[in-house]
Protein backbone atom coordinates (compact mmCIF):
# COMPACT_ATOMS: atom_id res chain seq x y z
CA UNK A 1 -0.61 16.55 -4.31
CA UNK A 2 -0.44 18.23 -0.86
CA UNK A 3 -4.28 18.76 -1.05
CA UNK A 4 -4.79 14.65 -1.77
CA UNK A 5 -2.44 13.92 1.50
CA UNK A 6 -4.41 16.43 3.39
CA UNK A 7 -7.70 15.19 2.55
CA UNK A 8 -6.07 11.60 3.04
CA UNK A 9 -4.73 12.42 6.43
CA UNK A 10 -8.06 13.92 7.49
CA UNK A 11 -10.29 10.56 6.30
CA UNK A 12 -7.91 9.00 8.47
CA UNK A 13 -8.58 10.68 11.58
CA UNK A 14 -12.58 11.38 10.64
CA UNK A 15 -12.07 7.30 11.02
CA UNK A 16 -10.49 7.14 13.65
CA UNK A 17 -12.85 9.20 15.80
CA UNK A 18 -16.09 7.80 14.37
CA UNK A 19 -14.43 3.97 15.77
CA UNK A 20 -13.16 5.76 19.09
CA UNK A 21 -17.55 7.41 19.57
CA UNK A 22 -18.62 3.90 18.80
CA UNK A 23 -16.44 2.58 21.58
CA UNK A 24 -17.47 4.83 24.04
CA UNK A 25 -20.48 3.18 24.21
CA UNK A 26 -20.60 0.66 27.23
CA UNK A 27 -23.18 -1.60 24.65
CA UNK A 28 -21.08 -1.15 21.35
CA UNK A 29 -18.12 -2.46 23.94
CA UNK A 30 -19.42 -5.33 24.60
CA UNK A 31 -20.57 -5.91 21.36
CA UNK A 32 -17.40 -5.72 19.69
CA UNK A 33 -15.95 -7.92 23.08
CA UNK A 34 -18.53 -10.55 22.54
CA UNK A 35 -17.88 -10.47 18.16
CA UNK A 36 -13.82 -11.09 18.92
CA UNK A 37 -14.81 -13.87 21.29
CA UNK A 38 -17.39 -15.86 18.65
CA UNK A 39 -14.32 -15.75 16.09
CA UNK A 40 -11.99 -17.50 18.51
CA UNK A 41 -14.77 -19.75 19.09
CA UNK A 42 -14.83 -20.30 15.44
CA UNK A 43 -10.87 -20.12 15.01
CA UNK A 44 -11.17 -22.69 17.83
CA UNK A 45 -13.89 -24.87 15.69
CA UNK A 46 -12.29 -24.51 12.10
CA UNK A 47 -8.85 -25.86 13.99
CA UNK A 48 -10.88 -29.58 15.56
CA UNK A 49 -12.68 -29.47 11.79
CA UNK A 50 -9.06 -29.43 9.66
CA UNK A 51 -7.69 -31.45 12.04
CA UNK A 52 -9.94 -34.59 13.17
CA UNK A 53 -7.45 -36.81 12.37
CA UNK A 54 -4.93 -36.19 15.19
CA UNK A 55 -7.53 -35.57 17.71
CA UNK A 56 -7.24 -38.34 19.11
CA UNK A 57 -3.86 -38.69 19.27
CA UNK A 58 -3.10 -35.07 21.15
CA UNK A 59 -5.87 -36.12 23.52
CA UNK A 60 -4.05 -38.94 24.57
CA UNK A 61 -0.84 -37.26 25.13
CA UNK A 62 -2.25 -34.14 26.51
CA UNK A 63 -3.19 -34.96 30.32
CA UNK A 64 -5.37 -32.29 31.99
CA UNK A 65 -2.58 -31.43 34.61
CA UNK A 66 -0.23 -30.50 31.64
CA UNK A 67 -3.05 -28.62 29.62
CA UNK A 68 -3.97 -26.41 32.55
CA UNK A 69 -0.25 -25.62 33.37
CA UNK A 70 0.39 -24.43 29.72
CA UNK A 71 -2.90 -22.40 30.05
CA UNK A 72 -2.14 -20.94 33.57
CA UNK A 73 1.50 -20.12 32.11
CA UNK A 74 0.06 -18.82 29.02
CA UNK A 75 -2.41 -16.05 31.48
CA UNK A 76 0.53 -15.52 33.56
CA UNK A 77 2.60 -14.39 30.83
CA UNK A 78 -0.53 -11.91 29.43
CA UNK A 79 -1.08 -10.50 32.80
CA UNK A 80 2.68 -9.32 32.93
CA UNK A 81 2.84 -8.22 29.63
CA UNK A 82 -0.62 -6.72 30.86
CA UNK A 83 1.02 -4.70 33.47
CA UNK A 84 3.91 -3.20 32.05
CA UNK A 85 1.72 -1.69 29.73
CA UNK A 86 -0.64 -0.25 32.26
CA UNK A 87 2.92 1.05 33.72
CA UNK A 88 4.06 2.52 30.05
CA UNK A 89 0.89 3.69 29.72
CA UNK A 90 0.63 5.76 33.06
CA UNK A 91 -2.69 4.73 34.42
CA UNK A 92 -3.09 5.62 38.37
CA UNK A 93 -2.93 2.49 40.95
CA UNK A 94 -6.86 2.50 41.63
CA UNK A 95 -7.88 2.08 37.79
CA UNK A 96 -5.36 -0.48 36.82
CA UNK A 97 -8.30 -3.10 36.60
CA UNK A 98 -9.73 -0.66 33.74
CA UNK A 99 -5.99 -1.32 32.44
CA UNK A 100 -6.21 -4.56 32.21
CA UNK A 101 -9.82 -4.62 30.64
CA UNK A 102 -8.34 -2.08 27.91
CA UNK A 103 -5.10 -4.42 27.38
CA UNK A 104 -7.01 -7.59 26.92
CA UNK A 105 -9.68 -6.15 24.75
CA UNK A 106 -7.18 -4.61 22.49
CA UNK A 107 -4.53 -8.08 22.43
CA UNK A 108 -7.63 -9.88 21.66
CA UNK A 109 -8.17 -7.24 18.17
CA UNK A 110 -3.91 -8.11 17.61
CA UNK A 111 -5.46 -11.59 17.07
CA UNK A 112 -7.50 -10.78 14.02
CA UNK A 113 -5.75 -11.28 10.87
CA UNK A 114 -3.42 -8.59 10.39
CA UNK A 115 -1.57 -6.96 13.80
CA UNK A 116 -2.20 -3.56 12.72
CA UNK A 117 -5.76 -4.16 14.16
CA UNK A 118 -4.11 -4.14 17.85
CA UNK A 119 -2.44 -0.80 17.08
CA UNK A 120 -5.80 0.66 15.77
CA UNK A 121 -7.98 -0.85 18.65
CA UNK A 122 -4.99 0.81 20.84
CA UNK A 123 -5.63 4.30 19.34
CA UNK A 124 -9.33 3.98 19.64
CA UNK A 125 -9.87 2.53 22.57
CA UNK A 126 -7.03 5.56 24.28
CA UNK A 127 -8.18 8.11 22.63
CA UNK A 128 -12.03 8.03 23.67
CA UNK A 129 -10.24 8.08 26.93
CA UNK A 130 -8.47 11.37 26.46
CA UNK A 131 -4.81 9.92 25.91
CA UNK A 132 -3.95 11.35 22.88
CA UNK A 133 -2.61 9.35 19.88
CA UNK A 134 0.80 10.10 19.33
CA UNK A 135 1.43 9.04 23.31
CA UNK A 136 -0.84 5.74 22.20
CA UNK A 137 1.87 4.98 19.28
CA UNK A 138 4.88 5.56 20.81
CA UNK A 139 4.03 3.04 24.22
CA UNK A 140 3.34 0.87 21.38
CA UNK A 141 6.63 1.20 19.71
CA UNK A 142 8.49 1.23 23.01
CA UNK A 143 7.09 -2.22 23.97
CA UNK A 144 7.43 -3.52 20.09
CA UNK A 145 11.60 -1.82 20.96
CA UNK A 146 11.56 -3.70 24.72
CA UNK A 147 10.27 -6.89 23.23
CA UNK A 148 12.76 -7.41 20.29
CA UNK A 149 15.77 -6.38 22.32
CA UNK A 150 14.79 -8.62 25.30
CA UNK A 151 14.26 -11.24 23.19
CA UNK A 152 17.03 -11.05 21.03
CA UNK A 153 19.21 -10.63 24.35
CA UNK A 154 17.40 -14.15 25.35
CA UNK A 155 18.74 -15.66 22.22
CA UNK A 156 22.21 -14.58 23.00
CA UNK A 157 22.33 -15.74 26.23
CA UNK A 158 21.24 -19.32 25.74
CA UNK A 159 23.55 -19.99 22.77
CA UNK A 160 26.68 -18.51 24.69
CA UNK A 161 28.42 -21.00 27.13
CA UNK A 162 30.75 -18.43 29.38
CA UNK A 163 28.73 -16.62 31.93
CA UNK A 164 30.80 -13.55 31.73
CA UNK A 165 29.61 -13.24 28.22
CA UNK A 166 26.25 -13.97 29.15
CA UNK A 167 25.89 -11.50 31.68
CA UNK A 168 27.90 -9.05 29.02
CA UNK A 169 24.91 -9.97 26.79
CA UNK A 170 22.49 -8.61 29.09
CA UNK A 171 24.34 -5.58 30.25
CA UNK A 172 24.65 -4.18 26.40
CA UNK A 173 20.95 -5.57 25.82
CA UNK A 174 19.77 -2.64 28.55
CA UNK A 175 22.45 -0.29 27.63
CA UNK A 176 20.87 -0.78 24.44
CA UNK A 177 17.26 -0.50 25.50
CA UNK A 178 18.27 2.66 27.46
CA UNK A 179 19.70 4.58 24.91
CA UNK A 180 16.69 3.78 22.10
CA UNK A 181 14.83 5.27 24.92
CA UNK A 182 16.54 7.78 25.59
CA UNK A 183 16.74 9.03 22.01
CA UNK A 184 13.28 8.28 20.49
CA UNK A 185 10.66 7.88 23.87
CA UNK A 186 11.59 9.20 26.72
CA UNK A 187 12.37 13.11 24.49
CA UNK A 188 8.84 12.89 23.86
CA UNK A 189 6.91 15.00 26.33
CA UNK A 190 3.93 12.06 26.04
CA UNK A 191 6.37 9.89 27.45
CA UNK A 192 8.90 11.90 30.45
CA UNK A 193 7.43 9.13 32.43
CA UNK A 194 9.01 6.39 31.15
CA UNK A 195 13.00 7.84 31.72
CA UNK A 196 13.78 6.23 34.82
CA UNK A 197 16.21 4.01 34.37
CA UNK A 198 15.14 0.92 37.14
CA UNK A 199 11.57 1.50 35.34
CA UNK A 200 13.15 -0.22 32.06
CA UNK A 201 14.85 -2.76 33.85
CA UNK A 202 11.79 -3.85 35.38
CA UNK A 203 10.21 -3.91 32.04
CA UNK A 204 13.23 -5.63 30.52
CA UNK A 205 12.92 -8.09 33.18
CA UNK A 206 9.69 -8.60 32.79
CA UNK A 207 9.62 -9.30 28.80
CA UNK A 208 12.41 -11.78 29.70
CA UNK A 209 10.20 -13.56 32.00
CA UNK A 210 7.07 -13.91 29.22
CA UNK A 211 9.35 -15.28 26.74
CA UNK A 212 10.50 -18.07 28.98
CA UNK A 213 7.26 -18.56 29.89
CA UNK A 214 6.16 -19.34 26.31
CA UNK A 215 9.36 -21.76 25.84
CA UNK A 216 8.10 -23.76 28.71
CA UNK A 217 4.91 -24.10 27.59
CA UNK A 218 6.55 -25.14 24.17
CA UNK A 219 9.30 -27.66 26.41
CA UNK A 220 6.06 -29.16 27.89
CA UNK A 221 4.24 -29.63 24.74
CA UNK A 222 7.02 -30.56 22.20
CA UNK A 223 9.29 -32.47 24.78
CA UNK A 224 7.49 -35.93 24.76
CA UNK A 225 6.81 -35.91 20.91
CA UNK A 226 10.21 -35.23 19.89
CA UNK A 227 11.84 -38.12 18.43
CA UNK A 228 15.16 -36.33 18.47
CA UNK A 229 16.10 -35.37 22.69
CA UNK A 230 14.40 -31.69 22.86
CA UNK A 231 16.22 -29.47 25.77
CA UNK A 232 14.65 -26.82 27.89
CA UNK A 233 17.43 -24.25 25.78
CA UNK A 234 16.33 -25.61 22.47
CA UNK A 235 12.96 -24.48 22.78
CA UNK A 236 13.72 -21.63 24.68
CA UNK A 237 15.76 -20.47 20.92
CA UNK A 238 12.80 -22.59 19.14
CA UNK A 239 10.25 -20.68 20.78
CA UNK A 240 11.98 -16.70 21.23
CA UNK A 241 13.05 -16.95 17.42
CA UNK A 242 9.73 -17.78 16.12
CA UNK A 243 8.32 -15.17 18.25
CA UNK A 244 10.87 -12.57 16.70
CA UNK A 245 9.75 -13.75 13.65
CA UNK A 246 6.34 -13.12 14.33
CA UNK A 247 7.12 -9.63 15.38
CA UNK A 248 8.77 -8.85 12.17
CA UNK A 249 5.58 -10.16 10.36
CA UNK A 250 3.13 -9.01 12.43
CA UNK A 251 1.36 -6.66 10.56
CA UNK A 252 0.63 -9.03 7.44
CA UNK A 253 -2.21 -10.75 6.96
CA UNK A 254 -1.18 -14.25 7.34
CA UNK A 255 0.94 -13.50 10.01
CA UNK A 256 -0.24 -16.34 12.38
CA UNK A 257 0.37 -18.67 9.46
CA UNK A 258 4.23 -17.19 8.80
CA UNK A 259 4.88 -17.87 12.74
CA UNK A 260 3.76 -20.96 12.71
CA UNK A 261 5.47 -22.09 9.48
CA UNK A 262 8.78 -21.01 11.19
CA UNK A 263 7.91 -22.36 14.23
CA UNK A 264 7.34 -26.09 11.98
CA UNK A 265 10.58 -25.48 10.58
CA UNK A 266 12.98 -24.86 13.60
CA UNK A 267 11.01 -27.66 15.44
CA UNK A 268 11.74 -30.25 12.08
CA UNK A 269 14.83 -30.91 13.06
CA UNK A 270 13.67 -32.54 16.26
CA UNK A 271 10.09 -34.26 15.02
CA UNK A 272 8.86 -35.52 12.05
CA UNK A 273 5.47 -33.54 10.37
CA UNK A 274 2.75 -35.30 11.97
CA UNK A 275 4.20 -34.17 15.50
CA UNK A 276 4.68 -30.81 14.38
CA UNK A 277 1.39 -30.38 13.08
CA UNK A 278 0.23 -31.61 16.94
CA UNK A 279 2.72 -28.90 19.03
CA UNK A 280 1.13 -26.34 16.67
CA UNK A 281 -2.61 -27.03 16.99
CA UNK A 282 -2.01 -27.61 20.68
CA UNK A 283 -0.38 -24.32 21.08
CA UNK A 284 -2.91 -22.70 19.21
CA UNK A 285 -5.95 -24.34 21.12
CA UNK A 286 -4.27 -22.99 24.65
CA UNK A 287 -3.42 -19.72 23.31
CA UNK A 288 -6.90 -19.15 21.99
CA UNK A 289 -8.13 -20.21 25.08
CA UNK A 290 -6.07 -18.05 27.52
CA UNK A 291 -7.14 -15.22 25.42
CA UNK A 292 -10.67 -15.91 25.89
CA UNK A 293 -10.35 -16.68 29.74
CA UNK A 294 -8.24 -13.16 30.17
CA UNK A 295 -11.36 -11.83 28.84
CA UNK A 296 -14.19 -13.65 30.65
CA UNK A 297 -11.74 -12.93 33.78
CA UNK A 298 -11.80 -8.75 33.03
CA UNK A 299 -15.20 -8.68 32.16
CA UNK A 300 -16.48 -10.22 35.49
CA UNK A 301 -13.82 -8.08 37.44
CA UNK A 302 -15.48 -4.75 35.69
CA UNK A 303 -19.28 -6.27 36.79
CA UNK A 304 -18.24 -6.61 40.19
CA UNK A 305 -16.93 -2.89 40.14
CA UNK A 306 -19.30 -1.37 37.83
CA UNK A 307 -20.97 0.40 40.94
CA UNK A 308 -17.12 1.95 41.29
CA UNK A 309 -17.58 2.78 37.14
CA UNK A 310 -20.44 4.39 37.45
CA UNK A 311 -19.35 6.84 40.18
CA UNK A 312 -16.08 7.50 38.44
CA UNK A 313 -16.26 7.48 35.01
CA UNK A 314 -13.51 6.42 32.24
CA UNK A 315 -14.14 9.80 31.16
CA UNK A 316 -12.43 11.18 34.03
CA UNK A 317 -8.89 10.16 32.74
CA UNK A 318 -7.23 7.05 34.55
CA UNK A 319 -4.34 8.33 33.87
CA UNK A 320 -0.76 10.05 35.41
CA UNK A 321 0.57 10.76 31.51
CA UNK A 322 -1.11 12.99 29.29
């Protein structure tokens, strides 16, 4: 039994670092880059194909100002999510455009069916750089912690009406963030970095602010098809709780289709099916988009410095954690 697990355990890594050679490559990269982009493309295709019939309709109540605000909020929120991870992470100042590249490329993999594929990408993308694994997984888990807890907290806060409970809420939320820090990251000698105390709050903070940016782009969407009055704090709990939900999921399959089925249900209350059908394959369309931009975006930044690349390689370790 303890021979099967070891020979298990070592397919596993044998994996692991066969995916992490192939990524070395600068070609393979943009390979794999250009692959994840042709399936949104497709995604993109397959969602206009199942769904000619309301075309029309979300095309007239889509205006171009609205559609760019969603997308410009939807970029906004990756490019903070973007650079608290490049902060968890512990890359220096001067490579943090390398950080971004490496956070986009591996969000774009969480896409894929199934969100272990972000966690893999994660490990093999780090790990040709030197960072070793285990520091790899644990950022992850201690975003996966900050991301629940801050978005939990946001739930809280909205449904509570006394600001001295509100502002209770959030206290306890970073007490609690703290403490799961302090007991499973920041013991970790990966991750001494990440103990200071204003460091989480910043991250906390900044969570906070990517989950209200995804309610507005749901307020701006759902808001004029609602047949039922649909508030700024209803879809700020609409659009946090389905998130949750797709946290809890995430590593399923059909995890996109479980988030948006309990997206369609807390939104039924406030629009019949039809108009639910529309906020969805609107939000999908913008999301699938801003992914694609964030990576058309990186990969011209990285051609503009690639004479910067060249001269110091990712090999050298753009990092301050090891």
């Amino acid at each position: 039994m303890g021979i099967t697990k070891n020979m298990t355990s070592i397919n596993i890594h044998n994996i692991i670092d066969y995916i992490s050679t192939i990524l070395k490559k600068s070609s393979m990269n943009i390979i794999v880059r250009i692959a994840v982009n042709l399936f949104f493309l497709g995604l993109i295709g397959i969602i206009f194909y199942q769904n000619q019939q309301i075309i029309p309709v979300v095309w007239n109540s889509l205006s171009i100002q609205k559609f760019v605000t969603c997308l410009l909020l939807y970029i906004i929120s990756l490019v903070i999510q973007a650079t608290i991870w490049i902060s968890m992470i512990g890359y220096r100042q001067q490579h943090w455009y390398q950080g971004f590249d490496d956070f986009i490329q591996t969000y774009l993999m969480g896409r894929l069916p199934g969100g272990w594929w972000k966690w893999l990408g994660r490990i093999t993308v780090y790990r040709a750089l030197h960072l070793s694994k285990t520091t790899v997984l644990w950022v992850s888990v201690a975003e996966l912690a900050l991301l629940t807890i801050s978005g939990a907290s946001i739930i809280i806060v909205v449904s509570l009406s006394s600001p001295i409970w509100q502002s209770l809420t959030v206290f306890l939320s970073l007490i609690l963030a703290w403490l799961f820090f302090r007991l499973f990251i920041v013991r970790r000698p990966e991750c001494h970095h990440l103990g200071s105390p204003w460091q989480l709050i910043w991250y906390w903070c900044g969570y906070s602010v990517a989950w209200l940016l995804g309610a507005t782009i749901l307020y701006l969407l759902a808001a004029p098809l609602s047949v039922t009055p649909l508030s700024l704090k209803d879809t700020v709990l609409i659009s946090t709780m389905s998130g949750l939900a797709g946290i809890v999921v995430q590593f399923l399959p059909i995890s996109a289709l479980l988030r948006d089925i309990a997206l369609g249900a807390l939104l039924n209350r406030f629009m019949d099916l039809p108009q639910i059908v529309m906020v969805v394959f609107m939000i999908r369309i913008i999301y699938s988009l801003g992914d694609m931009a964030s990576s058309w975006i990186t990969s011209i930044i990285l051609l503009l410095m690639r004479h910067r690349l060249t001269n110091k390689p990712r090999s050298d370790t753009p990092y301050t954690a090891e």
